[in-house]
C-alpha atoms as a PDB file:
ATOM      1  CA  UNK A   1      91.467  20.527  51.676  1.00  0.00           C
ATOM      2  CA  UNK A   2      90.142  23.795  51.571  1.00  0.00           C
ATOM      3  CA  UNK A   3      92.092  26.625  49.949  1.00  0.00           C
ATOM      4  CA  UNK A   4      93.804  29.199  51.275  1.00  0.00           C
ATOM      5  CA  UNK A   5      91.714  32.331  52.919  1.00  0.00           C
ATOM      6  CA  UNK A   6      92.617  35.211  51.624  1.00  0.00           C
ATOM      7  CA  UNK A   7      91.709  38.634  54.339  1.00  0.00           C
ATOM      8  CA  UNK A   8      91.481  41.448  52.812  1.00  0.00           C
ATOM      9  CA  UNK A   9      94.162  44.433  53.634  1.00  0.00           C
ATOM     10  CA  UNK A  10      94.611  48.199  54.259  1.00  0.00           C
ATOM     11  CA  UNK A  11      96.029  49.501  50.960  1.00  0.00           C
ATOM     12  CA  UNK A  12      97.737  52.749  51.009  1.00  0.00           C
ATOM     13  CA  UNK A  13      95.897  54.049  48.552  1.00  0.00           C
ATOM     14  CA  UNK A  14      92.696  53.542  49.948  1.00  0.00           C
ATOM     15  CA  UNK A  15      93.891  55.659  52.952  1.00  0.00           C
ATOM     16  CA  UNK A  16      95.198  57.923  50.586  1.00  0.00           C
ATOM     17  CA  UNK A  17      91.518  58.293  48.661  1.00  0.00           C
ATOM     18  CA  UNK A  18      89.864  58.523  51.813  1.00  0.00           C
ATOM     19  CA  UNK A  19      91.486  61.007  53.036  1.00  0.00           C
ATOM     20  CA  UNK A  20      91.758  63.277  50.165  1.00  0.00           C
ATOM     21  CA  UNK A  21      87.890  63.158  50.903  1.00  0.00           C
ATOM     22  CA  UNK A  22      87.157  65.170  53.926  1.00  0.00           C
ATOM     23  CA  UNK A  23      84.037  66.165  52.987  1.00  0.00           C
ATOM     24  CA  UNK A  24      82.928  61.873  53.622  1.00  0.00           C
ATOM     25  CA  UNK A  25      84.389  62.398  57.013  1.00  0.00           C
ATOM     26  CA  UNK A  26      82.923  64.565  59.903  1.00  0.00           C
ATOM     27  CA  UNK A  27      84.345  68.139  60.369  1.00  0.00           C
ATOM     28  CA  UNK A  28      88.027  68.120  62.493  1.00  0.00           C
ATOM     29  CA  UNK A  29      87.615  67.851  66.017  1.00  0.00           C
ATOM     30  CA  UNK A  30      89.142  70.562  68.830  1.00  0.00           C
ATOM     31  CA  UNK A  31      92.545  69.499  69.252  1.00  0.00           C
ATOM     32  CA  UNK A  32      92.862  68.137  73.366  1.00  0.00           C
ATOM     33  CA  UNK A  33      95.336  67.912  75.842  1.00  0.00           C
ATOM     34  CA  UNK A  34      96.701  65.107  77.311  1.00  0.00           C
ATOM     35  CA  UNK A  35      94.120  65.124  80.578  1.00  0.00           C
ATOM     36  CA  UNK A  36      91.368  65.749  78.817  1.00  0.00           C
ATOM     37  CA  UNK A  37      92.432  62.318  76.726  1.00  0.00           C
ATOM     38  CA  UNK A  38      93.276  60.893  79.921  1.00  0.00           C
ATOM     39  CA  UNK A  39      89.664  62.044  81.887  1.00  0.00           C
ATOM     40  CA  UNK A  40      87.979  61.258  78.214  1.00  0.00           C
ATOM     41  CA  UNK A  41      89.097  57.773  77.955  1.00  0.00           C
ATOM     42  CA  UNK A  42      88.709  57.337  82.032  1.00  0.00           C
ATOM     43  CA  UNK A  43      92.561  56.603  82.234  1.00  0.00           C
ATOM     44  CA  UNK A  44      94.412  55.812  85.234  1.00  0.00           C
ATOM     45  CA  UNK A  45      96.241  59.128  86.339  1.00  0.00           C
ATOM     46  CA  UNK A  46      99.010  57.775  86.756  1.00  0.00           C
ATOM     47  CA  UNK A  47      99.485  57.253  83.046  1.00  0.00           C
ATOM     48  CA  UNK A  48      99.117  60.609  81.746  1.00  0.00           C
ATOM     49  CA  UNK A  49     103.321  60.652  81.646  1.00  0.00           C
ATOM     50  CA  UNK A  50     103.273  57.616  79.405  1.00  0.00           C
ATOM     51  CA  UNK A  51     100.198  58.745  77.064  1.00  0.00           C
ATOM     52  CA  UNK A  52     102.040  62.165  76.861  1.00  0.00           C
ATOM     53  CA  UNK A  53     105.301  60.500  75.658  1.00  0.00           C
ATOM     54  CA  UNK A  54     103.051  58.108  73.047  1.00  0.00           C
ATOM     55  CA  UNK A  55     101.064  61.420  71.663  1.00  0.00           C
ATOM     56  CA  UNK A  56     104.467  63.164  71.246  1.00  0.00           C
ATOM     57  CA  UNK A  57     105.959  59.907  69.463  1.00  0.00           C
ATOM     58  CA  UNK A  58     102.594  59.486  66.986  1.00  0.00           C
ATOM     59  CA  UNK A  59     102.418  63.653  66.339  1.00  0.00           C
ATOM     60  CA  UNK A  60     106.214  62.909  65.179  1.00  0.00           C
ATOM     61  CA  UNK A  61     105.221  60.242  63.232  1.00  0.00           C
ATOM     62  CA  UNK A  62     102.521  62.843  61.380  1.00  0.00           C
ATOM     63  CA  UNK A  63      99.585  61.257  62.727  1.00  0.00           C
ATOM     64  CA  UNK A  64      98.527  63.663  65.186  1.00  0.00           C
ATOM     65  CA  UNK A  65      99.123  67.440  64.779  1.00  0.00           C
ATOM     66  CA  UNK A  66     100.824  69.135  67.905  1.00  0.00           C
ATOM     67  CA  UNK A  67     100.608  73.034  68.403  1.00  0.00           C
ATOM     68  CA  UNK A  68     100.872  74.704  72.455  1.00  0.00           C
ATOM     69  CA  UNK A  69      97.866  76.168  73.597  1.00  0.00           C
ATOM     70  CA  UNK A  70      96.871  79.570  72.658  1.00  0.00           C
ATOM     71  CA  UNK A  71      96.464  80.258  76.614  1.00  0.00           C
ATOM     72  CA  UNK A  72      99.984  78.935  77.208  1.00  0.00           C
ATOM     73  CA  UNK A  73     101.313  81.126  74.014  1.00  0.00           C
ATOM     74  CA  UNK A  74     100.171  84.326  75.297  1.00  0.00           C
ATOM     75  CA  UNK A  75     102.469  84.209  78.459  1.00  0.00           C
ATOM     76  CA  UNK A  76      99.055  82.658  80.442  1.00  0.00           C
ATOM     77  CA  UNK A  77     100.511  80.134  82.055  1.00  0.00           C
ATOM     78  CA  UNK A  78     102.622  76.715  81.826  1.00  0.00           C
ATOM     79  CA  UNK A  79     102.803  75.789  78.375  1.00  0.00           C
ATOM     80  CA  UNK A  80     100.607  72.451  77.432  1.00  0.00           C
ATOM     81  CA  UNK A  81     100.191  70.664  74.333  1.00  0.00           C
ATOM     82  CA  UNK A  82      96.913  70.316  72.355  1.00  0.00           C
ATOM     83  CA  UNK A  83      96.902  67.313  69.732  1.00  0.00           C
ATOM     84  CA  UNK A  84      94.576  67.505  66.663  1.00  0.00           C
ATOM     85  CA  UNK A  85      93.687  64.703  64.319  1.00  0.00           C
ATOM     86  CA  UNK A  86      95.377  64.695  60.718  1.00  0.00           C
ATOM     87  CA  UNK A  87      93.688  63.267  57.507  1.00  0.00           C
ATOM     88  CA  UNK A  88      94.926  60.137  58.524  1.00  0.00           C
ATOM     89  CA  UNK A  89      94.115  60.019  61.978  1.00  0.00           C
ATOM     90  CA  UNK A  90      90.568  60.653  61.374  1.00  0.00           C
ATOM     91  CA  UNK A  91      90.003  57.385  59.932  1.00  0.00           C
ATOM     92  CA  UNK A  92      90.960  55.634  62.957  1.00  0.00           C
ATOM     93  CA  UNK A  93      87.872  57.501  64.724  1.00  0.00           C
ATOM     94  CA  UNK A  94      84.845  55.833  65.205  1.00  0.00           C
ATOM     95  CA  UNK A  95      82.483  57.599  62.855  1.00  0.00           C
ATOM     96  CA  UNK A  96      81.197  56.369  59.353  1.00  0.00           C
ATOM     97  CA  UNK A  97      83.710  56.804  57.163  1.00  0.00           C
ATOM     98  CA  UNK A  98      86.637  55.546  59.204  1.00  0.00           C
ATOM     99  CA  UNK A  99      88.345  52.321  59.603  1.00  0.00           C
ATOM    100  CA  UNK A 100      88.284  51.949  62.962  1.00  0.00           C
ATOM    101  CA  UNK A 101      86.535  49.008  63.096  1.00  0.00           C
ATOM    102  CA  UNK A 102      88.492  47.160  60.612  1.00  0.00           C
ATOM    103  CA  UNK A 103      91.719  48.260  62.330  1.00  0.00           C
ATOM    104  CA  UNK A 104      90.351  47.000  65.811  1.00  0.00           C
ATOM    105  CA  UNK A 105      89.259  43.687  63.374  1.00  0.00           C
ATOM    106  CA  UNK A 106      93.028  43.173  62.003  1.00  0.00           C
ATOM    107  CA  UNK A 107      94.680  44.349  65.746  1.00  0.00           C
ATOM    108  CA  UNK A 108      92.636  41.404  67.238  1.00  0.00           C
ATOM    109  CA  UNK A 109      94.839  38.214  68.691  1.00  0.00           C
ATOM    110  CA  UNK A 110      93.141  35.971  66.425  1.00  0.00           C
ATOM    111  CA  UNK A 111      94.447  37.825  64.215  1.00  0.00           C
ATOM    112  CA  UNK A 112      97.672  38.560  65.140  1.00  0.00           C
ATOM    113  CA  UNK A 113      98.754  35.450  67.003  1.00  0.00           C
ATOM    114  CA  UNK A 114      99.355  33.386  63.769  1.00  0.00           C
ATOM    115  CA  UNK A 115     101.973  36.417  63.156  1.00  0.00           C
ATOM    116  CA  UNK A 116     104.038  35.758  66.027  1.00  0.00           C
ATOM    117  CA  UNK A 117     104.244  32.067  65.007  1.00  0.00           C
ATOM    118  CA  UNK A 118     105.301  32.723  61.234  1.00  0.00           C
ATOM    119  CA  UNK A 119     108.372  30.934  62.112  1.00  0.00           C
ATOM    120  CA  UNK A 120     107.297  28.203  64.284  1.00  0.00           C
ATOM    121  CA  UNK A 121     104.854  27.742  61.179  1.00  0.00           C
ATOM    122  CA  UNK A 122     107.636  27.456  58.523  1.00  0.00           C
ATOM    123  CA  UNK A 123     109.657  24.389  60.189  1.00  0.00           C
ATOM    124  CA  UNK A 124     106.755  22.575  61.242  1.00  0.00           C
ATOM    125  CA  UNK A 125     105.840  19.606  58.923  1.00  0.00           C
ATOM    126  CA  UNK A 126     101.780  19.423  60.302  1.00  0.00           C
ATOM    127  CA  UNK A 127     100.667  20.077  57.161  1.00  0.00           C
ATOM    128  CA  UNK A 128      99.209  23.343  58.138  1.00  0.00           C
ATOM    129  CA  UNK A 129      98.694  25.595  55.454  1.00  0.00           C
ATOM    130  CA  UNK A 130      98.932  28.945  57.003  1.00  0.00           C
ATOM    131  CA  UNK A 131     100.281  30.308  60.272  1.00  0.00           C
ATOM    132  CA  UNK A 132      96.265  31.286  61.251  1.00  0.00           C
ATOM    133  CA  UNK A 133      95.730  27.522  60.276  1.00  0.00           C
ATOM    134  CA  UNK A 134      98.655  26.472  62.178  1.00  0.00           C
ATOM    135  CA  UNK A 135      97.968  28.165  65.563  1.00  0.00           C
ATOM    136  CA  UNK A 136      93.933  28.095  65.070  1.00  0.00           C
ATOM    137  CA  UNK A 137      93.697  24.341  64.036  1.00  0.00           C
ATOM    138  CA  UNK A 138      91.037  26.079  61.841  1.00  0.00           C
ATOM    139  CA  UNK A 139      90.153  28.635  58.745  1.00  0.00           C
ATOM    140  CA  UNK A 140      88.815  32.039  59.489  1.00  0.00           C
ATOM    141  CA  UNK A 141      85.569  30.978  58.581  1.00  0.00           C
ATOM    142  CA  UNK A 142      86.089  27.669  61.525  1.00  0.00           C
ATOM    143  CA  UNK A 143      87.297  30.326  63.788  1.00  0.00           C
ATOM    144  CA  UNK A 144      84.790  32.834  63.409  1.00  0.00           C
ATOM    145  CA  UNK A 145      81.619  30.044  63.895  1.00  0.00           C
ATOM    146  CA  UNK A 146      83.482  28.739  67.259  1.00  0.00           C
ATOM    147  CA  UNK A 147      84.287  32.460  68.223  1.00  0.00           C
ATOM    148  CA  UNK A 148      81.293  34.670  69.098  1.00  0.00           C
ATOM    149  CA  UNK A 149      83.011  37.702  70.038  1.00  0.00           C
ATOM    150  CA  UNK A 150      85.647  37.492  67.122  1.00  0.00           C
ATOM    151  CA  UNK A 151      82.913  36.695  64.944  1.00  0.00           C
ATOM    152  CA  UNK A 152      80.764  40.177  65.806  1.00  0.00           C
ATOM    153  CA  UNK A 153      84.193  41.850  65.564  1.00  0.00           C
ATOM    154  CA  UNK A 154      85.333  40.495  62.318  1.00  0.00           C
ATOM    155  CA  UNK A 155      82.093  41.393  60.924  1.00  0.00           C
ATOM    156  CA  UNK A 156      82.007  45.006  62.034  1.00  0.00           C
ATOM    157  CA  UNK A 157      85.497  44.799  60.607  1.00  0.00           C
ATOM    158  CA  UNK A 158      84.514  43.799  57.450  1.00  0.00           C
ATOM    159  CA  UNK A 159      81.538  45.947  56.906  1.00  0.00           C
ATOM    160  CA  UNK A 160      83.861  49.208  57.903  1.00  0.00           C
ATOM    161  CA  UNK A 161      86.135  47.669  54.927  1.00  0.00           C
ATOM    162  CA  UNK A 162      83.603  47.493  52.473  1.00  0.00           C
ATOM    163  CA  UNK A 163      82.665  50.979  52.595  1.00  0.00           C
ATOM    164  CA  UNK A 164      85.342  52.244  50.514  1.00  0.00           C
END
């Protein structure tokens, strides 16, 4: 029986180190407005009210920043909301430096399914010896050779990971 496979993990302090390092990241971006991140990601209209309500909830949460628009502060009109990234944020962006890849690489349902069945995994007398095991009928490493697409995704993952 093979042993246990062990995936590696965001630590905080690896965030932390990377982004005390701005200078290994690429210079802040403009902060945007919820349209232009709407037209930018080539959102449905119709969901600008809901991305509005998530950017206010994550610039709460101290991952965006959140400051009106100096056109809208000068009495120039109706007052809109620009979001910039933070330290933090940046290393969700897709440049070299960030994690982005290894976030889309842990937020994948091959990844998170086995979560959602932690329980299910517990009572169960299979013989499984981890939820991924459990739900996958395989390793990682079974998963990833049956699993093209996770495979290229993992592996972009992994090599984003490594760069710390």
């Amino acid at each position: 029986m093979e042993p246990p496979v062990r995936l590696p993990q965001i630590h905080v302090a690896q965030v932390r180190r990377r982004a005390r390092h701005p200078r290994r990241h690429p210079p802040p971006r403009r902060p945007v407005s919820v349209p232009d991140l709407v037209a930018a990601l080539s959102l449905p209209a119709d969901r600008q009210p809901s991305l509005r309500r998530l950017m206010r909830t994550l610039s709460f949460s101290r991952l965006f920043t959140r400051q009106t628009s100096e056109f809208a502060a000068s009495g120039g009109g109706d007052e809109e909301q620009l979001y910039g990234l933070t330290p933090t944020s940046r290393l969700l962006v897709n440049d070299a430096g960030g994690l982005a890849q290894f976030v889309r690489a842990m937020l994948d349902p091959v990844h998170t399914a086995p979560c959602l069945h932690v329980g299910d995994w517990f009572k169960a007398a299979d013989g499984a010896a981890t939820p991924f095991e459990a739900v996958h009928g395989s390793v990682i490493w079974g998963v990833t050779r049956g699993n093209p697409e996770f495979n290229a995704v993992f592996n972009e993952g992994m090599a984003a990971d490594g760069g710390s």
